[in-house]
C-alpha atoms as a PDB file:
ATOM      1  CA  UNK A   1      15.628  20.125  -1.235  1.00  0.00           C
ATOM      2  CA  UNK A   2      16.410  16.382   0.240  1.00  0.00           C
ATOM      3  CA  UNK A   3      13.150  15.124   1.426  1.00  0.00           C
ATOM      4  CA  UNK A   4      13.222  13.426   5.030  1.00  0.00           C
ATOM      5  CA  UNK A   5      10.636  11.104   4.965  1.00  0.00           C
ATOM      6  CA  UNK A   6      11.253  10.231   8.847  1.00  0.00           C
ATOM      7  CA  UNK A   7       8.410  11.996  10.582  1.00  0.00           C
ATOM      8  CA  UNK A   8       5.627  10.439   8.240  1.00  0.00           C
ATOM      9  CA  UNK A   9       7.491   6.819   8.369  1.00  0.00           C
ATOM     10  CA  UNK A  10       7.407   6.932  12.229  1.00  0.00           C
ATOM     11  CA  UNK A  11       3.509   7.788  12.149  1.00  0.00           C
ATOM     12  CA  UNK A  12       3.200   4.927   9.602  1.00  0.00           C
ATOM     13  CA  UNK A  13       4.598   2.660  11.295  1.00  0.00           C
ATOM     14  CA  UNK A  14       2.926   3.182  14.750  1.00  0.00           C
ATOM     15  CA  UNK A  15      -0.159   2.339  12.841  1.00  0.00           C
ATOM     16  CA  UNK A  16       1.401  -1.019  11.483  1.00  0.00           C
ATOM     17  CA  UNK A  17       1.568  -1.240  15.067  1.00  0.00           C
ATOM     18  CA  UNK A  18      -1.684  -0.685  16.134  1.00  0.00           C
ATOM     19  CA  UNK A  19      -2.526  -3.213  13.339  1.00  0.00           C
ATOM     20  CA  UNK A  20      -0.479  -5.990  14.465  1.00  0.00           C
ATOM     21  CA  UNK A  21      -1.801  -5.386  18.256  1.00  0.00           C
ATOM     22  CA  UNK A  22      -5.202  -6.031  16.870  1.00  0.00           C
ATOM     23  CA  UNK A  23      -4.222  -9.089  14.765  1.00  0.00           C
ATOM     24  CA  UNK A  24      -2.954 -10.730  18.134  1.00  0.00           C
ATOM     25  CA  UNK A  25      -5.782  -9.743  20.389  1.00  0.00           C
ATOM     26  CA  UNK A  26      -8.586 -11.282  17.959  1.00  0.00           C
ATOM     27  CA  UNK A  27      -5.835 -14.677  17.301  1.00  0.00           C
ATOM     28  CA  UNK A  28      -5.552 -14.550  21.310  1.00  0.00           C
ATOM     29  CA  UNK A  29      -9.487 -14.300  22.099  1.00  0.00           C
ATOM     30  CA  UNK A  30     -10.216 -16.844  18.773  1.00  0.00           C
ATOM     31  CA  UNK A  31      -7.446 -19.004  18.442  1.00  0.00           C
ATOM     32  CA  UNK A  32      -9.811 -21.456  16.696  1.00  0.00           C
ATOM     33  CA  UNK A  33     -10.436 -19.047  14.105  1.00  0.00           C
ATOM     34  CA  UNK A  34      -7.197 -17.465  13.536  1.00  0.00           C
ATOM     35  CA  UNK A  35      -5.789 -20.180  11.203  1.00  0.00           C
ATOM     36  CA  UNK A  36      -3.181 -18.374   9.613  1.00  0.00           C
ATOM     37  CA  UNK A  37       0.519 -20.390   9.286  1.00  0.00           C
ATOM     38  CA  UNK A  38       3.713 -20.512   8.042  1.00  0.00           C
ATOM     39  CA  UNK A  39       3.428 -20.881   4.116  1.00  0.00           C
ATOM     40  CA  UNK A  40      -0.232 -20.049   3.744  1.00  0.00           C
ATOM     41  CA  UNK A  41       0.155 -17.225   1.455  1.00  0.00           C
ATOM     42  CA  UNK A  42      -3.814 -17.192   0.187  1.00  0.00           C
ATOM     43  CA  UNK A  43      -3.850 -13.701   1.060  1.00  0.00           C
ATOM     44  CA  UNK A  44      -0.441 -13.095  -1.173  1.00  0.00           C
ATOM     45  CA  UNK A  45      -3.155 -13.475  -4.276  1.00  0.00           C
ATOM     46  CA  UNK A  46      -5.626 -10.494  -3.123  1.00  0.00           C
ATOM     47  CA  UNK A  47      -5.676  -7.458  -5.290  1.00  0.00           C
ATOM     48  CA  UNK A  48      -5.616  -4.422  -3.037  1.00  0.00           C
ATOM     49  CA  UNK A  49      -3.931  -0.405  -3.653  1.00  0.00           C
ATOM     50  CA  UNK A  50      -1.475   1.675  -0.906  1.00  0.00           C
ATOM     51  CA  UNK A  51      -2.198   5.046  -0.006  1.00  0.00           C
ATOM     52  CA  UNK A  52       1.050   7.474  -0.644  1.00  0.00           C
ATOM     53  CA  UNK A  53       2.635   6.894   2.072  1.00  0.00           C
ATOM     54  CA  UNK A  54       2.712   3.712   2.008  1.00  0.00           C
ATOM     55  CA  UNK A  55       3.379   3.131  -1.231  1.00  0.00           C
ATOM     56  CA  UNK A  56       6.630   5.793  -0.569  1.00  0.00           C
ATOM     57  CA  UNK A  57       7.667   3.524   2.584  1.00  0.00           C
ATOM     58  CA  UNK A  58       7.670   0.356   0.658  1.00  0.00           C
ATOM     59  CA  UNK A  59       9.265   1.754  -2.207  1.00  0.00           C
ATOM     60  CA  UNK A  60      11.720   2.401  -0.142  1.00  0.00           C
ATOM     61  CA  UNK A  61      12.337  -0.617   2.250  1.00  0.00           C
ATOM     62  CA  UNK A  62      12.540  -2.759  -1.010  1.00  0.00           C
ATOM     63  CA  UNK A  63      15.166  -0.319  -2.306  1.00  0.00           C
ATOM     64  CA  UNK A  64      17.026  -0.617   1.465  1.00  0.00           C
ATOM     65  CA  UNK A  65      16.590  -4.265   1.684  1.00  0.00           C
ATOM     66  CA  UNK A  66      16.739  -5.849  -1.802  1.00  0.00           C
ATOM     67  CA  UNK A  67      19.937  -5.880  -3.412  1.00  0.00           C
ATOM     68  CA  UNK A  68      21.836  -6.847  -6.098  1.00  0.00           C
ATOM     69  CA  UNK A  69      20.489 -10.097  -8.631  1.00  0.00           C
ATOM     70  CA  UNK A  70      17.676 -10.849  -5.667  1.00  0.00           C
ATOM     71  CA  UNK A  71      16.832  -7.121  -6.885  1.00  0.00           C
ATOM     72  CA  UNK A  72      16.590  -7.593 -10.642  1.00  0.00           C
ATOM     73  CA  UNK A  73      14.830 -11.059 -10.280  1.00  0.00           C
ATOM     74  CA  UNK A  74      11.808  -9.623  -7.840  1.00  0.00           C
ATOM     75  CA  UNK A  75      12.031  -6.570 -10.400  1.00  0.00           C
ATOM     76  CA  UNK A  76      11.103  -9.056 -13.516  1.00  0.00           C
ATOM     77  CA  UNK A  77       7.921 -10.362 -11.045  1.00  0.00           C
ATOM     78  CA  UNK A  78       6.762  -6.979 -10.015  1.00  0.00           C
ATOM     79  CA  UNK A  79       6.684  -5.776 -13.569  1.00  0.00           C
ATOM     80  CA  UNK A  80       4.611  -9.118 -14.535  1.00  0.00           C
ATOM     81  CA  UNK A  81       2.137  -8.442 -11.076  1.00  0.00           C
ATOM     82  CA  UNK A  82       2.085  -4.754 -12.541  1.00  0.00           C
ATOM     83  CA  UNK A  83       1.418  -5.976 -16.184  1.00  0.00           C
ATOM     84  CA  UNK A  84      -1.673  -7.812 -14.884  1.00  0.00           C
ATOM     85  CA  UNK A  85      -2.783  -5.911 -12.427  1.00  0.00           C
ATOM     86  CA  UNK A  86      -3.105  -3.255 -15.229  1.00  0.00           C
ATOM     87  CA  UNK A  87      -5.267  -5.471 -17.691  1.00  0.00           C
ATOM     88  CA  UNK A  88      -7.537  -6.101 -14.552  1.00  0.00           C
ATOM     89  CA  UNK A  89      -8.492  -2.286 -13.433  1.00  0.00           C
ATOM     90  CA  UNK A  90      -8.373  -1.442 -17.552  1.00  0.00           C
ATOM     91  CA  UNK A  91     -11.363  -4.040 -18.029  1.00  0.00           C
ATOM     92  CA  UNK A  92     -12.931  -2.043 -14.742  1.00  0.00           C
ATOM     93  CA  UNK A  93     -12.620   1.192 -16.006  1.00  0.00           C
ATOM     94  CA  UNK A  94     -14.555  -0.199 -18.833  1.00  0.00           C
ATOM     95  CA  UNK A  95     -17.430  -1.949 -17.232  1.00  0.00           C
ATOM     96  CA  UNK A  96     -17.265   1.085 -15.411  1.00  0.00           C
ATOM     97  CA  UNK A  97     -17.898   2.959 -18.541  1.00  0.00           C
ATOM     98  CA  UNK A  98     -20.709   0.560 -20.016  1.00  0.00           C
ATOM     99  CA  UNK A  99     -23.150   1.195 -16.961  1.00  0.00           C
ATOM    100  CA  UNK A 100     -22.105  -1.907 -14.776  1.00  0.00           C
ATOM    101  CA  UNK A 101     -22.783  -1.512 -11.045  1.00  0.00           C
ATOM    102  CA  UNK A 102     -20.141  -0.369  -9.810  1.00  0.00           C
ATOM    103  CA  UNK A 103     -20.276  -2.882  -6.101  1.00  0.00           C
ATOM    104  CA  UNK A 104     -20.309  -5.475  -9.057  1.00  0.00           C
ATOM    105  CA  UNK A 105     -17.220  -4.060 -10.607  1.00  0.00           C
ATOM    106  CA  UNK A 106     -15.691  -4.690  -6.953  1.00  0.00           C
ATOM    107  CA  UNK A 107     -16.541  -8.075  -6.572  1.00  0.00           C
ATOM    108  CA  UNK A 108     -15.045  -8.819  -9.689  1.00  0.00           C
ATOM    109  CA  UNK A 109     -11.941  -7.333  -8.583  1.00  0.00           C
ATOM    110  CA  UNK A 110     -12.041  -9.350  -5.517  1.00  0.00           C
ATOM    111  CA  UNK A 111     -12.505 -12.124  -7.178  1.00  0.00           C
ATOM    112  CA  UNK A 112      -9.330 -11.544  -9.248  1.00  0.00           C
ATOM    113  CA  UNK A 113      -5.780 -13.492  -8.307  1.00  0.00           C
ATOM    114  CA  UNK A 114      -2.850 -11.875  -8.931  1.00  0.00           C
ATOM    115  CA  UNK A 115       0.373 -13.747  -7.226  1.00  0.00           C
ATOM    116  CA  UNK A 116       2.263 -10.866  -5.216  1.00  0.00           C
ATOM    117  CA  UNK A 117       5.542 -10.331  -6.254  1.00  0.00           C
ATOM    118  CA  UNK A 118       6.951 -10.764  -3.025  1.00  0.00           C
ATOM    119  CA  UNK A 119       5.822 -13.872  -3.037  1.00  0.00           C
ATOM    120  CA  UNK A 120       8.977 -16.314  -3.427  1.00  0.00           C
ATOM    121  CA  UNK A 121       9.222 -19.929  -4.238  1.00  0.00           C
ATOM    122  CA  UNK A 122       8.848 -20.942  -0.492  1.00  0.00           C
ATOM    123  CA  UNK A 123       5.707 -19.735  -0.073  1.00  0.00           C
ATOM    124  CA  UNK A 124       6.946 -17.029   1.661  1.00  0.00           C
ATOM    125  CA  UNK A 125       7.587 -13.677   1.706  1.00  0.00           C
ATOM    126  CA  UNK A 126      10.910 -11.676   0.494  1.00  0.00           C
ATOM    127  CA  UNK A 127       9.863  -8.342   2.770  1.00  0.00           C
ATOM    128  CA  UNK A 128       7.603 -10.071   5.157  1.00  0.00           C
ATOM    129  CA  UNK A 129       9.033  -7.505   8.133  1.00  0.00           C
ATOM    130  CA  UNK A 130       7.751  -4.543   5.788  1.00  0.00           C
ATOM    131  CA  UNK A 131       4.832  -5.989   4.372  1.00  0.00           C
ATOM    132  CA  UNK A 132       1.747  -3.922   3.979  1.00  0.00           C
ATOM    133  CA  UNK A 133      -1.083  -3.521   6.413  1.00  0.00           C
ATOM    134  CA  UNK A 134      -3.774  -5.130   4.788  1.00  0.00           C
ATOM    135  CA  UNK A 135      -1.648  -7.732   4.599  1.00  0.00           C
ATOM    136  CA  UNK A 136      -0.967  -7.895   8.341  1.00  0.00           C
ATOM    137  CA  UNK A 137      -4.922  -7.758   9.337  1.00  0.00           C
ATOM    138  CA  UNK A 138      -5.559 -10.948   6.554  1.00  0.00           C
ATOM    139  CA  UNK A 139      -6.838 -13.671   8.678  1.00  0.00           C
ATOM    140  CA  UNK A 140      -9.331 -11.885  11.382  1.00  0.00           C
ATOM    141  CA  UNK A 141     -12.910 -10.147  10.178  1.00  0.00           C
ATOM    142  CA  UNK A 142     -12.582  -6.643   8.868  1.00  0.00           C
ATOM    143  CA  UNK A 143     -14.834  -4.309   7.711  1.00  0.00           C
ATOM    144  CA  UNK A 144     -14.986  -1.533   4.446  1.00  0.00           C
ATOM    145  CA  UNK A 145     -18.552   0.465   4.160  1.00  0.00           C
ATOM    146  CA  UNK A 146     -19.821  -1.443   6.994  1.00  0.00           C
ATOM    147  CA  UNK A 147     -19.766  -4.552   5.193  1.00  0.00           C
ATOM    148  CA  UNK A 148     -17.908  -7.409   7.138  1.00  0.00           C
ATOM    149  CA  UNK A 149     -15.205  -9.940   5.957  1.00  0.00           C
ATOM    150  CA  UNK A 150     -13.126 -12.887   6.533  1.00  0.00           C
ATOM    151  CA  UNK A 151     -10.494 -15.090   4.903  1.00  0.00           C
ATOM    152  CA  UNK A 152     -12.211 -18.082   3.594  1.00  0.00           C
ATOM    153  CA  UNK A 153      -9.937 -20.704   5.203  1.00  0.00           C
ATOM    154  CA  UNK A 154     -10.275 -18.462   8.589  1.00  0.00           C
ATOM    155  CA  UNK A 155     -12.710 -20.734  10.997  1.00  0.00           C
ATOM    156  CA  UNK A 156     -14.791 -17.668  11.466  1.00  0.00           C
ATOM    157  CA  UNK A 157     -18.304 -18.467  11.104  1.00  0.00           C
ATOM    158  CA  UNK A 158     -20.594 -16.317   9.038  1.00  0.00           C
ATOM    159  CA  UNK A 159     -23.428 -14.603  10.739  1.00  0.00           C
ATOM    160  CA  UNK A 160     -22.127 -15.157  14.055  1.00  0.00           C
ATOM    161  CA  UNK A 161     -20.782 -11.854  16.258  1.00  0.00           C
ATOM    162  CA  UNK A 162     -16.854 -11.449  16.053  1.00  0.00           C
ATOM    163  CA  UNK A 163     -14.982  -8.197  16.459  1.00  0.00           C
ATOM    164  CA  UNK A 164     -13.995  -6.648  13.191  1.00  0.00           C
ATOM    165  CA  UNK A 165     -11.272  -4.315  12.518  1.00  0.00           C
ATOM    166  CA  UNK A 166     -12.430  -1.041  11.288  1.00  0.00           C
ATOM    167  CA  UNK A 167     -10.542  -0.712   7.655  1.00  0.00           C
ATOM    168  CA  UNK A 168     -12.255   3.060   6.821  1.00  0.00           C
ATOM    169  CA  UNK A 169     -10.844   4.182   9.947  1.00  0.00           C
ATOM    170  CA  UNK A 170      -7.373   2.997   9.392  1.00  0.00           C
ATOM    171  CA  UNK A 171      -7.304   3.989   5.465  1.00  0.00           C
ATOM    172  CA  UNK A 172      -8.519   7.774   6.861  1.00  0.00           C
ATOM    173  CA  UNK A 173      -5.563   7.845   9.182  1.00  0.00           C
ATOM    174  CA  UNK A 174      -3.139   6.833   5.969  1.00  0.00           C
ATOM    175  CA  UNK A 175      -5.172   9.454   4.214  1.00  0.00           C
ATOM    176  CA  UNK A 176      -4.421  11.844   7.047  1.00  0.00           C
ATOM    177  CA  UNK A 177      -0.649  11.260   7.077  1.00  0.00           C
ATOM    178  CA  UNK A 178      -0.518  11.825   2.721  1.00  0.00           C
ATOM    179  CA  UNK A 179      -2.396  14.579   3.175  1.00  0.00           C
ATOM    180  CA  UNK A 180       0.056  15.884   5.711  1.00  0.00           C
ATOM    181  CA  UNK A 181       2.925  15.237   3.530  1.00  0.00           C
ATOM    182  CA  UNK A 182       1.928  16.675   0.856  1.00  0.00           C
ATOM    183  CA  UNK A 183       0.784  19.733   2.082  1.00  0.00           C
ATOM    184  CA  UNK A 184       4.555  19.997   4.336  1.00  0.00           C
ATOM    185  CA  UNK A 185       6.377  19.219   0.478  1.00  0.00           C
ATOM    186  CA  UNK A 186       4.689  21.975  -0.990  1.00  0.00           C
ATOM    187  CA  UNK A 187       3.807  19.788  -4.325  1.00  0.00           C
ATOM    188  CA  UNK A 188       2.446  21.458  -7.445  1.00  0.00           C
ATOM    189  CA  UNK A 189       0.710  17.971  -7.288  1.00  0.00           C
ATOM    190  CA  UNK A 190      -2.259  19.020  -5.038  1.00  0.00           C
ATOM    191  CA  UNK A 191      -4.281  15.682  -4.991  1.00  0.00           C
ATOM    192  CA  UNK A 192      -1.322  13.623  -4.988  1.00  0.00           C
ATOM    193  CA  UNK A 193      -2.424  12.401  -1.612  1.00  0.00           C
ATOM    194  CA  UNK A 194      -5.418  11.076  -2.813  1.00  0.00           C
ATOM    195  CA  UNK A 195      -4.282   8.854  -4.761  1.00  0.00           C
ATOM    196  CA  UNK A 196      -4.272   4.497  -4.119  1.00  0.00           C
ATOM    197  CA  UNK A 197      -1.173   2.881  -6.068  1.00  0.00           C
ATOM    198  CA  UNK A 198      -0.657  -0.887  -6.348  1.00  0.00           C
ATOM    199  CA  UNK A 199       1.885  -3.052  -4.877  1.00  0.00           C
ATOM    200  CA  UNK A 200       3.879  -3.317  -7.834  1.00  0.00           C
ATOM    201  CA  UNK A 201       3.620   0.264  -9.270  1.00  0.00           C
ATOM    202  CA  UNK A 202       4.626   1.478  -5.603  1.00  0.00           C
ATOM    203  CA  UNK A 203       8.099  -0.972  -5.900  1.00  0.00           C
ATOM    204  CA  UNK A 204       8.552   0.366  -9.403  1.00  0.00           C
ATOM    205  CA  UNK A 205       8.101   4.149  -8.755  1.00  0.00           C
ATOM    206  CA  UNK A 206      10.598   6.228  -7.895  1.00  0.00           C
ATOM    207  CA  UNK A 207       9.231   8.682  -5.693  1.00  0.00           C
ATOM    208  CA  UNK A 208      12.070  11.418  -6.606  1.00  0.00           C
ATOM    209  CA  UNK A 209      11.527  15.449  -6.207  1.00  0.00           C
ATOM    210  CA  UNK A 210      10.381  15.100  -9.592  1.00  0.00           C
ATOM    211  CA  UNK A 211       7.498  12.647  -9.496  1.00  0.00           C
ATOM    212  CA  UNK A 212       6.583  13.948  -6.323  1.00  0.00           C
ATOM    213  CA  UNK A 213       6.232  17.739  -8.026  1.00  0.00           C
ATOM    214  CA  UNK A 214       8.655  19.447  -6.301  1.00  0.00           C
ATOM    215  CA  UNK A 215      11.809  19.407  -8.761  1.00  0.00           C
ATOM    216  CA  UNK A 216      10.786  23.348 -10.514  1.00  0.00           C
ATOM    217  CA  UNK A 217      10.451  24.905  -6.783  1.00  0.00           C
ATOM    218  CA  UNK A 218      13.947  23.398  -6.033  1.00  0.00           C
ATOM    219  CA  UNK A 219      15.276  24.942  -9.467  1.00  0.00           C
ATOM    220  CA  UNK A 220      13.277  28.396  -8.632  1.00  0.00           C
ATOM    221  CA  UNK A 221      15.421  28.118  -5.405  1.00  0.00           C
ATOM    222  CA  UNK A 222      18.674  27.798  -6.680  1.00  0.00           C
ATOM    223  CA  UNK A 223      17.954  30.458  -9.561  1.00  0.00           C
ATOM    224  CA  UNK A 224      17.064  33.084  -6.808  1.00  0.00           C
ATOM    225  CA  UNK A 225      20.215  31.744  -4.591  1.00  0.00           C
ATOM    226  CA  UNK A 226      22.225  32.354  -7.374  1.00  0.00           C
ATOM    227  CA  UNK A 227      20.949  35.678  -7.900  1.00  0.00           C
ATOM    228  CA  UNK A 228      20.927  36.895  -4.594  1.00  0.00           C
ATOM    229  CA  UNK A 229      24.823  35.851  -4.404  1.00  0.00           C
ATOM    230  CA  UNK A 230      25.069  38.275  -7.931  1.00  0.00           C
ATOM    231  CA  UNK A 231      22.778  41.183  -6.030  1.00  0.00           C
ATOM    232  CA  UNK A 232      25.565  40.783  -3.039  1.00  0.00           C
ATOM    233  CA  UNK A 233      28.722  40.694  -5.497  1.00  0.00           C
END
């Protein structure tokens, strides 16, 4: 079974497209505030997870567009990010486990800076045409659990009225398009869509027919191929 991840890719992206229409309409109608450049790569520290599918569709633009030594050099950085990134939702997991408030436990995280892998010596970065969309929306107010933010060198003014992109709304549609896939991939992994992957893990995966939980229903195919042909013969 050779998976075509086409159809799910195509409904990603025209959501990295709605994303990037909203970027430009709040830099058109704040241009003041919008103070994102060239080189500023603050958001390139913020610890944040993909859904599956877009953790699959970076995997595999990296894979498509990274070759060679400029592979195995960004491949010593993600497994550093990864390394870290690690040590940082381990010592969550614990607070977790010791009562802390758990809205505490996610300002910590926040708080956290981890530089992204993709992040090169320039300042800038190596898969900047593929980048996530969180990473397209950093810069303009956003919103999670109806709680509003803002980049802090943004010149958005807090407590003053500025649209805010709806993050819940765009995660359920990423949701919506796992959930699809999984369910059209017929995985033994049956909450595989629900889960959030970091940066770094998603790069390092390989998202095979076996990770993915579909390797034994290929095999089961082939066995009964094989003895169909014998049933014939």
């Amino acid at each position: 079974m050779k998976i075509d991840f086409t159809p799910y890719f195509e409904k990603y992206q025209t959501i990295v497209k709605q994303a990037d229409e909203l970027f430009e309409r709040v830099q058109k109608e704040h241009p003041e505030c919008v103070t994102c450049k060239i080189k500023c790569a603050d958001c390139c520290h913020a610890l944040f997870d993909l859904t599956l599918i877009e953790a699959i569709y970076i995997n595999y633009q990296f894979k498509k567009t990274i070759k060679g030594k400029e592979k195995s050099r960004l491949i010593e950085k993600v497994n550093r990010a990864d390394r870290k990134t690690h040590m940082i939702k381990r010592q969550a997991y614990k607070s977790k486990k010791a009562g802390k408030n758990e809205t505490e436990i996610l300002m910590d995280i926040a708080a956290e800076r981890v530089r992204c892998p993709l992040l090169n010596y320039d300042e800038m970065c190596d898969l900047y045409e593929y980048r996530p969309i969180t990473c397209r929306l950093y810069g303009i107010p956003t919103s999670i659990g109806g709680r509003s933010h803002s980049c802090g060198k943004s010149g958005f003014v807090e407590g003053k009225p500025y649209p805010a992109v709806n993050l819940d709304a765009i995660q359920k549609k990423l949701y919506d398009i796992s959930y699809e896939f999984v369910r059209e991939i017929k995985t033994k992994y049956v909450k595989m869509a629900d889960m959030l992957v970091p940066l770094s893990m998603a790069i390092l995966t390989d998202f095979d027919e076996e990770y993915l939980g579909i390797a034994d229903s290929k095999k089961a195919e082939e066995k009964q191929g094989s003895e169909n042909d014998k049933n014939l013969t």
